[in-house]
C-alpha atoms as a PDB file:
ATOM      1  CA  UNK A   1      94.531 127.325  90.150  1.00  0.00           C
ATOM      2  CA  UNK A   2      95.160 123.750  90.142  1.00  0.00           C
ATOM      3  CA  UNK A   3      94.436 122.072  93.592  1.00  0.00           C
ATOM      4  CA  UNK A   4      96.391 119.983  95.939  1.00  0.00           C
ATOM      5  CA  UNK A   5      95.612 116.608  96.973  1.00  0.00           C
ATOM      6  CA  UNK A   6      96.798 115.892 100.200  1.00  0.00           C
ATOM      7  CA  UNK A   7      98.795 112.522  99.965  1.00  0.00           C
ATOM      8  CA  UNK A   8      96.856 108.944 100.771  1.00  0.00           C
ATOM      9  CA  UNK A   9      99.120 106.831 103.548  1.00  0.00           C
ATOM     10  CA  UNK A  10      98.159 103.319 102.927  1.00  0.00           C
ATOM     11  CA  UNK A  11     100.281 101.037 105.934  1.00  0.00           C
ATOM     12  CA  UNK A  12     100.691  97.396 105.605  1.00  0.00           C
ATOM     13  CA  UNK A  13     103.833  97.209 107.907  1.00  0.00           C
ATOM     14  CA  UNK A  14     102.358  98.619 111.145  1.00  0.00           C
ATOM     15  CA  UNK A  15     105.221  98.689 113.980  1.00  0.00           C
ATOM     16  CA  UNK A  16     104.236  95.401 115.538  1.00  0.00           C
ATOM     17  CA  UNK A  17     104.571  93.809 112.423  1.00  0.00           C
ATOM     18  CA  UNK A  18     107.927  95.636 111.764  1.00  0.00           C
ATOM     19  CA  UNK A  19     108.919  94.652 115.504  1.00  0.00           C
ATOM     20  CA  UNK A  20     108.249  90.904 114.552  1.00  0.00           C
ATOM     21  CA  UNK A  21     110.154  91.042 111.209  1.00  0.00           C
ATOM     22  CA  UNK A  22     113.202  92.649 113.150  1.00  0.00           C
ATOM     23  CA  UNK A  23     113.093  89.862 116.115  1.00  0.00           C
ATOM     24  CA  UNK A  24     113.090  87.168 113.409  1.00  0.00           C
ATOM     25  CA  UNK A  25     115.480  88.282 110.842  1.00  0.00           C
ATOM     26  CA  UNK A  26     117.872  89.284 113.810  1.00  0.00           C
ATOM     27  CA  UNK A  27     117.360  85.540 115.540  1.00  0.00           C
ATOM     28  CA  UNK A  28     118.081  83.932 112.212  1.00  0.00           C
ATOM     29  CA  UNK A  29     121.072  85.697 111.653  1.00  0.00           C
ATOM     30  CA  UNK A  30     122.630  85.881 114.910  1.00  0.00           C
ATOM     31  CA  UNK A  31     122.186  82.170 115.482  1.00  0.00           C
ATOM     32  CA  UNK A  32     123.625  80.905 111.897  1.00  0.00           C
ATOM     33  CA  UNK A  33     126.643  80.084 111.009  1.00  0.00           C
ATOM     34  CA  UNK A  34     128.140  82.478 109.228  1.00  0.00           C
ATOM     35  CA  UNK A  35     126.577  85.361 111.066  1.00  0.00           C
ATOM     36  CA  UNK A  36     124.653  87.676 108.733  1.00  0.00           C
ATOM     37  CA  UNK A  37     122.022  90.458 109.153  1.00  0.00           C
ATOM     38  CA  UNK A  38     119.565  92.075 106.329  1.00  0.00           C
ATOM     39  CA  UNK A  39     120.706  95.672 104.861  1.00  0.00           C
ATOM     40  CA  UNK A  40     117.045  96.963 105.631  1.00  0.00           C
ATOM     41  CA  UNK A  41     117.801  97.120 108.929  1.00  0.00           C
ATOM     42  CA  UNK A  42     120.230 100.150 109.014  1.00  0.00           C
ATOM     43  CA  UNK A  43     117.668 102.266 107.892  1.00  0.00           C
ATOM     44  CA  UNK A  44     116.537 103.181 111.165  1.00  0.00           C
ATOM     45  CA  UNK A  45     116.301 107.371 111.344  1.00  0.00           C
ATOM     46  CA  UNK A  46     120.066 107.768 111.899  1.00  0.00           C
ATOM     47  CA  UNK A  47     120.462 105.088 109.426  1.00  0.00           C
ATOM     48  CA  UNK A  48     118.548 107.199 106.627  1.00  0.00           C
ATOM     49  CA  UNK A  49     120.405 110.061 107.546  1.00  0.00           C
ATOM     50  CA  UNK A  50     123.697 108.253 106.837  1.00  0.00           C
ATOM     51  CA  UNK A  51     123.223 106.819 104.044  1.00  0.00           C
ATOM     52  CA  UNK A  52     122.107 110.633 102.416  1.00  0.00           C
ATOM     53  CA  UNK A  53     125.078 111.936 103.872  1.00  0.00           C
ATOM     54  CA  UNK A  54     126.958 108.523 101.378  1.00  0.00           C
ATOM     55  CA  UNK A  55     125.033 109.511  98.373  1.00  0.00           C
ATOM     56  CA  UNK A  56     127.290 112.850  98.601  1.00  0.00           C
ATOM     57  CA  UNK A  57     130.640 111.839  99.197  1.00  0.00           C
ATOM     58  CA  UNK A  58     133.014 112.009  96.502  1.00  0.00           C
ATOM     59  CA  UNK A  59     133.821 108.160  96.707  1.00  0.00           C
ATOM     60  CA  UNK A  60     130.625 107.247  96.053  1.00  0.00           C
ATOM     61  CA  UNK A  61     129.653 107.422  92.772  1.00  0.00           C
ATOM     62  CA  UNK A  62     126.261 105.499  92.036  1.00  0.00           C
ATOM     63  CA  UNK A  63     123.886 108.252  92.794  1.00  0.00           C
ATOM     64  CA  UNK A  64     125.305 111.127  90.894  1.00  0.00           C
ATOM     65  CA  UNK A  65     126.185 108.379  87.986  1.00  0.00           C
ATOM     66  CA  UNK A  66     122.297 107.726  87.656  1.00  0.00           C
ATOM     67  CA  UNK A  67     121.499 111.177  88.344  1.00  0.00           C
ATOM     68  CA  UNK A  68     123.389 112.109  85.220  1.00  0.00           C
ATOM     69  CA  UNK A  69     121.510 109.366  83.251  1.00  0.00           C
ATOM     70  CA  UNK A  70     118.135 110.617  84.658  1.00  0.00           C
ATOM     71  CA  UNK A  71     119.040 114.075  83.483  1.00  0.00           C
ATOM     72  CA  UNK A  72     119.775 112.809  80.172  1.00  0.00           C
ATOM     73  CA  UNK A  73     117.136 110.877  79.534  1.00  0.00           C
ATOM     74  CA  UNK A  74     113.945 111.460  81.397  1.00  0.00           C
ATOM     75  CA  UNK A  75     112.516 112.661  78.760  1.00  0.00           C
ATOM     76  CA  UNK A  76     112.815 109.323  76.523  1.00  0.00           C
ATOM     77  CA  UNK A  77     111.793 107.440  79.436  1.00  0.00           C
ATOM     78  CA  UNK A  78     108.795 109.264  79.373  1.00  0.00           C
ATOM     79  CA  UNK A  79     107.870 109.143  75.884  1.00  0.00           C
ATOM     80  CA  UNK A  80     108.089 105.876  75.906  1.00  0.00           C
ATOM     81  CA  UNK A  81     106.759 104.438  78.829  1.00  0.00           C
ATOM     82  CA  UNK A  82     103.587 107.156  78.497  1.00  0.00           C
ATOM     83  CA  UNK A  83     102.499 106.141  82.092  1.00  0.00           C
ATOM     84  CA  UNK A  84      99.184 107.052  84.114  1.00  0.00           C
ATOM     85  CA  UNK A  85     100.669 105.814  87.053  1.00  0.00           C
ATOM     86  CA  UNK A  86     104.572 106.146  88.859  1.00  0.00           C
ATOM     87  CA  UNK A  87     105.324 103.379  91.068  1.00  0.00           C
ATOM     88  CA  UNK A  88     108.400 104.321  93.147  1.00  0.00           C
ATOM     89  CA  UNK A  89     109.819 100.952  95.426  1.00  0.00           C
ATOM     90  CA  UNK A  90     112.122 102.192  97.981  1.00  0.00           C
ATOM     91  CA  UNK A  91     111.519 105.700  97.286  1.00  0.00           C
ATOM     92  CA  UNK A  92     113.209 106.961 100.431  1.00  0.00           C
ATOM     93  CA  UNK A  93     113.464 110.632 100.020  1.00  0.00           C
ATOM     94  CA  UNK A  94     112.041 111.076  96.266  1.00  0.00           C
ATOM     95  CA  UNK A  95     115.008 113.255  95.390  1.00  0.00           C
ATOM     96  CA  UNK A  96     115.624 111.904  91.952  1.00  0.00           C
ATOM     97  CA  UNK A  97     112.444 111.335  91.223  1.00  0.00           C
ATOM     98  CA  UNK A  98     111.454 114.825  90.527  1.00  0.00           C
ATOM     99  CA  UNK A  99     113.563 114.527  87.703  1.00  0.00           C
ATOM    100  CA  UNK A 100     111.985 111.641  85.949  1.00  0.00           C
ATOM    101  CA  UNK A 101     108.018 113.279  87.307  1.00  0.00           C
ATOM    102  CA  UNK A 102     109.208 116.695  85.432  1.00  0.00           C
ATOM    103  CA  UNK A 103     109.251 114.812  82.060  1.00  0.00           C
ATOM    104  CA  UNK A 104     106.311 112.473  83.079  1.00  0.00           C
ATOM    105  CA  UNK A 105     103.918 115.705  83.277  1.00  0.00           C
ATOM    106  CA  UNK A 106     105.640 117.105  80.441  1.00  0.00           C
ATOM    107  CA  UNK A 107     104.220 114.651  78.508  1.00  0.00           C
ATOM    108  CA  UNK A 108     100.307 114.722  79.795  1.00  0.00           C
ATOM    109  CA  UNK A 109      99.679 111.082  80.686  1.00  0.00           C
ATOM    110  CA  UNK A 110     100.736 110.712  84.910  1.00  0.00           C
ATOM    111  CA  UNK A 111      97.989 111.317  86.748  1.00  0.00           C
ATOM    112  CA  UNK A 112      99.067 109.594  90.376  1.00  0.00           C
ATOM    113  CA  UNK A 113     102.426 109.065  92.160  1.00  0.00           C
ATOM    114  CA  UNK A 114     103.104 106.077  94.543  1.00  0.00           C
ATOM    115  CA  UNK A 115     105.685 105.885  96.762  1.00  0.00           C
ATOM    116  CA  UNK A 116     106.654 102.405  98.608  1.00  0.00           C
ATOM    117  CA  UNK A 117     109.065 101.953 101.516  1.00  0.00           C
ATOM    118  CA  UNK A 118     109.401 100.713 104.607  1.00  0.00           C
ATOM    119  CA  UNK A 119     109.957 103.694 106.885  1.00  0.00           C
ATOM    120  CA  UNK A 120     106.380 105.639 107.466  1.00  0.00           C
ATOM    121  CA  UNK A 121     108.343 108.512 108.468  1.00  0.00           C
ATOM    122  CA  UNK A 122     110.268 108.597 104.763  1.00  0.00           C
ATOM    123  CA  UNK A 123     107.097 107.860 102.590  1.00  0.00           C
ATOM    124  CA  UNK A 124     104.802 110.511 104.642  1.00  0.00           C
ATOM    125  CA  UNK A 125     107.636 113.140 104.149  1.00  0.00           C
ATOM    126  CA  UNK A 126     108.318 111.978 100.270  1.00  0.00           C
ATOM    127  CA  UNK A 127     104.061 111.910  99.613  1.00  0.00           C
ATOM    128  CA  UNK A 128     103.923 115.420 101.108  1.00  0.00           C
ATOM    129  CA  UNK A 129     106.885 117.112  99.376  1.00  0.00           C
ATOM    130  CA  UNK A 130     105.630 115.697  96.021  1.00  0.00           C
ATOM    131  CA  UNK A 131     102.104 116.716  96.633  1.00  0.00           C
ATOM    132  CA  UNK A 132     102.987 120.152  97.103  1.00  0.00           C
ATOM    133  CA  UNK A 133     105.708 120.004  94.334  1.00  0.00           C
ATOM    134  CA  UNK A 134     103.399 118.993  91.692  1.00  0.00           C
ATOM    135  CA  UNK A 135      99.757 119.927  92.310  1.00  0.00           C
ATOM    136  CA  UNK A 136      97.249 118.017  90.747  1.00  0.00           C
ATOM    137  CA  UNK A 137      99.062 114.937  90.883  1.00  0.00           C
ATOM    138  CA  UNK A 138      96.953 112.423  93.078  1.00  0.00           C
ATOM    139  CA  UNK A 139      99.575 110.982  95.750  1.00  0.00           C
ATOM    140  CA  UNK A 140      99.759 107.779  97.291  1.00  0.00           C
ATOM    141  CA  UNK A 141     102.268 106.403 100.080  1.00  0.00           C
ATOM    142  CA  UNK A 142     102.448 103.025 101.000  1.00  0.00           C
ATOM    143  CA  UNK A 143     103.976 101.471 103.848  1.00  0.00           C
ATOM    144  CA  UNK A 144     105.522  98.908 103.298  1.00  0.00           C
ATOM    145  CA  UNK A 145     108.185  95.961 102.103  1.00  0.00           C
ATOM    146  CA  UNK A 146     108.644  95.509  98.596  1.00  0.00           C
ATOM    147  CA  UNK A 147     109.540  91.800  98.992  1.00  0.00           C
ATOM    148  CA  UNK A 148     105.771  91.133 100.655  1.00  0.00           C
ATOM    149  CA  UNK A 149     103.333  94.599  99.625  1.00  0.00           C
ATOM    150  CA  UNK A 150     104.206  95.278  95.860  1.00  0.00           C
ATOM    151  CA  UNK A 151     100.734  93.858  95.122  1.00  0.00           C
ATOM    152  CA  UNK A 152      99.337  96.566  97.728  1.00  0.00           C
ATOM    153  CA  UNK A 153     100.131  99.165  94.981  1.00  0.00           C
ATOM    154  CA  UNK A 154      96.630  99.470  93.441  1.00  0.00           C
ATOM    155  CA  UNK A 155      96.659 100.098  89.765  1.00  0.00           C
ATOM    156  CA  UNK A 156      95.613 102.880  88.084  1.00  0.00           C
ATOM    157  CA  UNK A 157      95.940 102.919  84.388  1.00  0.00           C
ATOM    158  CA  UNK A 158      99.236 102.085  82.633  1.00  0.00           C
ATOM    159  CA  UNK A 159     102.576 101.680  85.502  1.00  0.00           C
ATOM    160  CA  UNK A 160     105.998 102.884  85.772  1.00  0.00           C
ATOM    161  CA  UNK A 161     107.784 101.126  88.311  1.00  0.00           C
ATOM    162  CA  UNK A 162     110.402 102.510  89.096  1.00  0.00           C
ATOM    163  CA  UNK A 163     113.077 100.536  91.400  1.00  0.00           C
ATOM    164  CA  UNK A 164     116.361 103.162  91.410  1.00  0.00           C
ATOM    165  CA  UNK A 165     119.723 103.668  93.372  1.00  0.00           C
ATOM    166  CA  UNK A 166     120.954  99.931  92.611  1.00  0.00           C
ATOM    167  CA  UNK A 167     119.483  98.479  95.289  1.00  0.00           C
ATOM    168  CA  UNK A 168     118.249  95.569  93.349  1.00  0.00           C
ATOM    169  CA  UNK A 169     122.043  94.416  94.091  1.00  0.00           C
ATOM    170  CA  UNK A 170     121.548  93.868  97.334  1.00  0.00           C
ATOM    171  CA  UNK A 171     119.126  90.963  96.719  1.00  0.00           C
ATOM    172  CA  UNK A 172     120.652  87.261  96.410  1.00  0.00           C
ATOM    173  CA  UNK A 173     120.548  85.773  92.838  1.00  0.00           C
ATOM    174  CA  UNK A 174     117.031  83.577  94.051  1.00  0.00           C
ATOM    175  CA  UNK A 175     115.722  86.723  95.582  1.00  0.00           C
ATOM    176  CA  UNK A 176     116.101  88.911  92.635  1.00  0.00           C
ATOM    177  CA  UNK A 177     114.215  86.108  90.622  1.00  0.00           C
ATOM    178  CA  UNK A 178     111.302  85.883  93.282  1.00  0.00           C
ATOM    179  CA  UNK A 179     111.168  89.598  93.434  1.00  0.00           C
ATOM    180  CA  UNK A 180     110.877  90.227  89.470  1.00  0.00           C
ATOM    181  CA  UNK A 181     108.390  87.412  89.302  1.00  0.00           C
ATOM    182  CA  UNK A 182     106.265  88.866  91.682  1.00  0.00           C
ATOM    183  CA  UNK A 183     106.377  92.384  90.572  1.00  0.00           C
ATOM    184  CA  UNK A 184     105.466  91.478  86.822  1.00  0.00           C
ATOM    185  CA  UNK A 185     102.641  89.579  89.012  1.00  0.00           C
ATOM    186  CA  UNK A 186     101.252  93.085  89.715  1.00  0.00           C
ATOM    187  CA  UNK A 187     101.833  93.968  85.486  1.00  0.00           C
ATOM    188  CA  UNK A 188      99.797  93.530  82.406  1.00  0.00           C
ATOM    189  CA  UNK A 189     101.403  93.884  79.023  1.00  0.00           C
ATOM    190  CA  UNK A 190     102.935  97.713  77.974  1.00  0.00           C
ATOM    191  CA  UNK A 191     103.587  98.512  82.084  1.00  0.00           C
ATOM    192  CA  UNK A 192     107.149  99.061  82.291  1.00  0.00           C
ATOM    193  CA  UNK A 193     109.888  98.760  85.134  1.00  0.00           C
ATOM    194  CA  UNK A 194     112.815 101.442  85.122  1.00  0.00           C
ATOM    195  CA  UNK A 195     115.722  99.448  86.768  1.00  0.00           C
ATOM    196  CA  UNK A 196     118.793 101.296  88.203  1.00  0.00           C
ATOM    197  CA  UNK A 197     121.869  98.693  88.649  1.00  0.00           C
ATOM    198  CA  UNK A 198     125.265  99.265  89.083  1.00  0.00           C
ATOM    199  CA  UNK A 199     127.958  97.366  87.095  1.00  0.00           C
ATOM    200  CA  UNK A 200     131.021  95.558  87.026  1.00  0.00           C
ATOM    201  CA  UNK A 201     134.491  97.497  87.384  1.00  0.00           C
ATOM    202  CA  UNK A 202     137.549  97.716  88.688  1.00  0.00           C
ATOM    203  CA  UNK A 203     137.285  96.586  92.395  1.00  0.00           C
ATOM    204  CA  UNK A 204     139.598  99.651  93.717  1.00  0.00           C
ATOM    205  CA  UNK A 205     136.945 102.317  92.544  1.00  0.00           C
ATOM    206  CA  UNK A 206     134.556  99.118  93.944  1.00  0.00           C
ATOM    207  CA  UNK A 207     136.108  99.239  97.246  1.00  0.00           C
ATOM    208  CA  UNK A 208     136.463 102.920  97.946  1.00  0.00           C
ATOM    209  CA  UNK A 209     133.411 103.730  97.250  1.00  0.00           C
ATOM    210  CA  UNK A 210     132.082 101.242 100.438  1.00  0.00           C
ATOM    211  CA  UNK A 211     134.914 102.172 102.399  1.00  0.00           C
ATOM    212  CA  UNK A 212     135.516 106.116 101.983  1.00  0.00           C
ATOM    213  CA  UNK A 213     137.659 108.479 103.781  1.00  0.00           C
ATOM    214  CA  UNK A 214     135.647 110.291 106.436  1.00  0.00           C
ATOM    215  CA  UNK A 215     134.397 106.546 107.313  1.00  0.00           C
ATOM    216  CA  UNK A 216     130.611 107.661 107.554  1.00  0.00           C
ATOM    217  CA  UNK A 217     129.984 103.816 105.672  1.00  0.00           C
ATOM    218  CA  UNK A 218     131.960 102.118 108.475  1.00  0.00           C
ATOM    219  CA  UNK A 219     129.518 104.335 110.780  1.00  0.00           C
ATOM    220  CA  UNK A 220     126.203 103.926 108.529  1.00  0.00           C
ATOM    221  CA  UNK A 221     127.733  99.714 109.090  1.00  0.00           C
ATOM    222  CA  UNK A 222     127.815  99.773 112.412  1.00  0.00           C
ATOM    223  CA  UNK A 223     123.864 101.339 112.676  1.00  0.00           C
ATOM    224  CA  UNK A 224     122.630  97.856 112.286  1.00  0.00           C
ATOM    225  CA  UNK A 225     123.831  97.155 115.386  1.00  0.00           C
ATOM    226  CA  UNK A 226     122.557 100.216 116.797  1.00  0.00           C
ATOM    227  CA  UNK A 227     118.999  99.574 115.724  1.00  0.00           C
ATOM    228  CA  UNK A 228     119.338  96.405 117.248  1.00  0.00           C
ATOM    229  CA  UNK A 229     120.662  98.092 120.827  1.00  0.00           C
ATOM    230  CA  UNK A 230     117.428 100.210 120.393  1.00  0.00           C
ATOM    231  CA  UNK A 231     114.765  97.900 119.279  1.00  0.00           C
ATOM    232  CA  UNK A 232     115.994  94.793 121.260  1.00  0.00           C
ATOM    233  CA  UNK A 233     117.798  96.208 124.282  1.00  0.00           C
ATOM    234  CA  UNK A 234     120.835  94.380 122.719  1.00  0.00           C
ATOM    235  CA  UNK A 235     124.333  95.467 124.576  1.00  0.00           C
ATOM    236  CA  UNK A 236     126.252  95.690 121.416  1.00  0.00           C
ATOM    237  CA  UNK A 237     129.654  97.731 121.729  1.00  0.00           C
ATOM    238  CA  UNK A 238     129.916  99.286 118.145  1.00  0.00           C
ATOM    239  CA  UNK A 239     133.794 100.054 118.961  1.00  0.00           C
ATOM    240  CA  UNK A 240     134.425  96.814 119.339  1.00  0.00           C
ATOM    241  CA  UNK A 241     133.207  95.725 115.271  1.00  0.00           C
ATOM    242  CA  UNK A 242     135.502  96.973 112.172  1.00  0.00           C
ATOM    243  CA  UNK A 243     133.758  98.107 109.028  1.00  0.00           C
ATOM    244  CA  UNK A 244     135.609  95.255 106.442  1.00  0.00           C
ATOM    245  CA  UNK A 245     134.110  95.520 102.502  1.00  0.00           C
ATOM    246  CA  UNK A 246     135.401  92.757 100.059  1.00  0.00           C
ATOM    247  CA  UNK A 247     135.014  92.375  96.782  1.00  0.00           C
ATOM    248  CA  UNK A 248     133.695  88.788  95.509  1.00  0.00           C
ATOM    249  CA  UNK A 249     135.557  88.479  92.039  1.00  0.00           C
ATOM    250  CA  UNK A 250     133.314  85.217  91.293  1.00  0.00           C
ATOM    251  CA  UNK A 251     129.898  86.745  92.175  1.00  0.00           C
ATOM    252  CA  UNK A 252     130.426  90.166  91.338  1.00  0.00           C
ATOM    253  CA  UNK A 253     129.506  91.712  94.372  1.00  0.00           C
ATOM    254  CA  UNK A 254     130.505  93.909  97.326  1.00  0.00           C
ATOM    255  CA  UNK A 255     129.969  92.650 100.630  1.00  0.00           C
ATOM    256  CA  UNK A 256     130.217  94.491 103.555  1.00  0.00           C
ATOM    257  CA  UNK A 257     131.181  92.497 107.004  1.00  0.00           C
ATOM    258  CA  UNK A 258     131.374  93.404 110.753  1.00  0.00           C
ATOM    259  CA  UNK A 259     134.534  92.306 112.396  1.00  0.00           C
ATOM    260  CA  UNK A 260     134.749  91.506 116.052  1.00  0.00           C
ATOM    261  CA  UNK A 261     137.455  92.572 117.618  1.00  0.00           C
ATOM    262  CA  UNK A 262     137.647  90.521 120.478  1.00  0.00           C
ATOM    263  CA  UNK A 263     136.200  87.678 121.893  1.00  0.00           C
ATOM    264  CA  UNK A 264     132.632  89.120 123.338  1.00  0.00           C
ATOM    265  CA  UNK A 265     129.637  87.647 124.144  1.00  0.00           C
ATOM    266  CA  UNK A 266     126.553  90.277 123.276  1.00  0.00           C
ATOM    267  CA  UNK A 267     123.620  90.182 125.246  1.00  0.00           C
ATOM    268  CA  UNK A 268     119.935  90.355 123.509  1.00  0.00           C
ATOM    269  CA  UNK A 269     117.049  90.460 126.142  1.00  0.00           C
ATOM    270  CA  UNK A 270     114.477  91.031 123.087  1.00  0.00           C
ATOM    271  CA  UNK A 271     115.625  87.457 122.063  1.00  0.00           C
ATOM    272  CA  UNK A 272     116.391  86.301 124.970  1.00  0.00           C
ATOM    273  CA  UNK A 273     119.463  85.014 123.585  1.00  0.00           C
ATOM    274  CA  UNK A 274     123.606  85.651 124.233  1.00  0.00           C
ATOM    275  CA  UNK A 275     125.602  86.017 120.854  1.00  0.00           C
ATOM    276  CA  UNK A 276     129.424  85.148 121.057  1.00  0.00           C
ATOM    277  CA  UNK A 277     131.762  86.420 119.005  1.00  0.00           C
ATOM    278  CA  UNK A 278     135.402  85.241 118.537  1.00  0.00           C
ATOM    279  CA  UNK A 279     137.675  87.450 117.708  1.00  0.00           C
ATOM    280  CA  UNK A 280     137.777  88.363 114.101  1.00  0.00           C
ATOM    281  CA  UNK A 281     134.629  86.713 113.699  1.00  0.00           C
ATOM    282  CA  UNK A 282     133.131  88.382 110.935  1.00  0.00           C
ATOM    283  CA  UNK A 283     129.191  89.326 110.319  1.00  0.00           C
ATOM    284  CA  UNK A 284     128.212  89.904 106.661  1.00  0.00           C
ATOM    285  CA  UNK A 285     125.154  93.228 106.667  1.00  0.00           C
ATOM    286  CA  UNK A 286     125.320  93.598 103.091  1.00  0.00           C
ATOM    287  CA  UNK A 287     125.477  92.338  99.406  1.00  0.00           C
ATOM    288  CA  UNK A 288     125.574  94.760  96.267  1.00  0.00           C
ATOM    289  CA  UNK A 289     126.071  92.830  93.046  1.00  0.00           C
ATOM    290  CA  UNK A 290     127.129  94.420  90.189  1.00  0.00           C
ATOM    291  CA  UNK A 291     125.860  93.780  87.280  1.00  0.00           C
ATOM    292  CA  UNK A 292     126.892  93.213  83.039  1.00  0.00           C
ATOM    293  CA  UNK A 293     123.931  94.024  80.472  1.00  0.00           C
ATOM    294  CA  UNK A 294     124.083  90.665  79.385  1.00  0.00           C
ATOM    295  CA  UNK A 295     123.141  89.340  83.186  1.00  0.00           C
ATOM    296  CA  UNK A 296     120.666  92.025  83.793  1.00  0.00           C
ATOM    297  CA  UNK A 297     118.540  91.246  80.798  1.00  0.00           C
ATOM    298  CA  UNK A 298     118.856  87.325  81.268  1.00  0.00           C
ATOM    299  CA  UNK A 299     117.381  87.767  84.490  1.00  0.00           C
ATOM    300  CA  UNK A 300     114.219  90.252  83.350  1.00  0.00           C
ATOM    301  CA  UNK A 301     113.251  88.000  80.729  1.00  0.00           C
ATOM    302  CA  UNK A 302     113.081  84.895  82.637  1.00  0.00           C
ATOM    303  CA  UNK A 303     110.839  86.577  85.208  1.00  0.00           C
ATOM    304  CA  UNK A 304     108.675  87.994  81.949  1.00  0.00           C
ATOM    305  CA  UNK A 305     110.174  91.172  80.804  1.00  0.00           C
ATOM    306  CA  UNK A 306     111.699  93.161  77.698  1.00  0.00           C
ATOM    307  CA  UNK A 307     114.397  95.058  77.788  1.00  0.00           C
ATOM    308  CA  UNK A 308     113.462  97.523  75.518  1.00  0.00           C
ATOM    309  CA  UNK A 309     116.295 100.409  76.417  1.00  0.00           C
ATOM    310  CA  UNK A 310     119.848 100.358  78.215  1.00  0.00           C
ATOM    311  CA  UNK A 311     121.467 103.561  79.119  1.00  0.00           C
ATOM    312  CA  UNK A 312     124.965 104.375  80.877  1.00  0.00           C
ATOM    313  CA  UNK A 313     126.617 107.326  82.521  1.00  0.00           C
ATOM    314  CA  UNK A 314     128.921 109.016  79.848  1.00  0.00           C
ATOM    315  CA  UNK A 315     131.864 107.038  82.179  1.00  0.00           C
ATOM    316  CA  UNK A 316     130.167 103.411  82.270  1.00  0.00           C
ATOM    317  CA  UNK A 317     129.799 103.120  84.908  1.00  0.00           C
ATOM    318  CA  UNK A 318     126.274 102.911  86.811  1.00  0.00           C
ATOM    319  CA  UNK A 319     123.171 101.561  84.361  1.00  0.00           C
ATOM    320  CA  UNK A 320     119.501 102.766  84.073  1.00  0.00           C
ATOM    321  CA  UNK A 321     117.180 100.072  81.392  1.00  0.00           C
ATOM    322  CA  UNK A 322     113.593 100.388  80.900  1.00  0.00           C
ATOM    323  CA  UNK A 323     111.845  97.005  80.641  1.00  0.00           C
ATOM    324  CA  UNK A 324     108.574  96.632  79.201  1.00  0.00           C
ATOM    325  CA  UNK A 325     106.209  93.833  80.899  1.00  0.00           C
ATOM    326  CA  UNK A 326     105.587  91.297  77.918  1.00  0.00           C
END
């Protein structure tokens, strides 16, 4: 019988570290002008529960688009990447990855699984259902951000990084470059990264898929402010913001805004600062670029990759490329 490791739970974000990161980000942004906030922070446990509930809807298509690709080709990913080592970034719940760690063992080379996020809770509950999913496999969790830690991921043999669900959108132009530079940092020669981005289309599907029906975005939106009611003692009236999503025609990107309602003035003891908003004031929480193949590849190769495969959905429209570290 082949034995279980229990999972390793490396942290390099404790909670006074996470506190500190919050109080800054959320002073920076709340004193600026335009207003904006960091997408991270909705992911608080609500937050994470939300944003599940969004990968289901019917309006939002990204994660059954790459879940198709996945299906489809896991098991070329896998021959030719040939890793030792998975390197998840942002792993969250490690529902798709099972998919692409199926093929990996099918093909006799992974020997470890590491999972990197922010939220302890996410990566203890991700290590543990992978541990007992696929015994054998040594299982690593680290908490942590992968814009400071990805050079906490110790190596072990040849890497797959993987970096999935399109969230390499919601990084600015400059932060994407930083963030690929330091990642192939952590790289020798024949690692590879398997990027998920979403691309350019019409902006109606664009829009309704940040703005569905039921409104559980608008609510997952609003969390932000939540977390910031909860960690800061902020007085934040989340009835009194409107979920607004635009679509940037000369970036290429959604952005997703809080609109004040009326003229307030928010209270933030943790800061020990008041906020006012006027009255259709807006806050921007979010970014999510979409990309062209064209763009995405111009971007890995200045940071020192090679796109050496580019895969869609059989509709177009979400993008999975593996990129080999050169």
């Amino acid at each position: 019988m082949t034995a279980v490791h229990s999972p390793r739970l490396d942290v390099h974000l404790n909670a006074a570290e996470l506190d500190a990161a919050l109080r800054a980000e959320a002073r920076r942004g709340l004193t600026t002008t335009p207003k904006d906030l960091p997408p991270k922070w909705f992911y608080d446990r609500r937050g994470s529960a939300l944003f599940e509930a969004i990968t289901a809807l019917a309006e939002y298509y990204p994660a059954r688009r790459e879940r198709e690709i996945l299906a489809d080709r896991a098991g070329d990913i896998a021959a030719l990447s040939r890793p030792q080592t998975l390197v998840e970034l942002g792993s969250g719940s490690a529902t798709k990855t099972r998919i692409l760690l199926d093929a990996l063992v099918g093909v006799r080379t992974l020997s470890r699984y590491v999972a990197l996020d922010i939220c302890e809770e996410a990566v203890h509950d991700a290590g543990m259902a992978i541990a007992r999913a696929y015994p054998g496999l040594a299982v690593t969790g680290v908490v942590g951000d992968f814009g400071r830690h990805l050079h906490r991921t110790a190596r072990h043999g040849r890497q797959l990084v993987a970096f999935l669900g399109g969230t390499i959108g919601n990084l600015m132009p400059d932060e994407r470059h930083s963030f690929y530079s330091r990642l192939r940092a952590t790289m020798t020669g024949g690692d590879h990264l398997l990027l998920g981005a979403d691309l350019v289309k019409s902006p109606g599907r664009l829009l309704l898929a940040y703005d569905d029906r039921a409104g559980v975005t608008a609510e997952f939106n609003r969390n932000v402010l939540a977390v910031l009611n909860a960690q800061l003692g902020a007085d934040f009236h989340l009835d009194r913001f409107d979920h607004v999503v635009r679509w940037d025609p000369d970036a290429e990107w959604i952005e997703m805004r809080l609109r004040s309602r009326c003229d307030q003035v928010v209270r933030v003891p943790g800061l020990g600062i008041e906020v006012h908003f006027a009255r259709g004031e807006e806050m921007r929480t979010e970014i999510s670029a979409k990309f062209r193949r064209s763009r995405l590849e111009a971007e890995l190769e200045l940071a020192g990759f090679e796109m050496v495969r580019w895969w869609t959905d059989t509709a177009g429209e979400f993008s999975l490329s593996l990129a080999e570290a050169v």
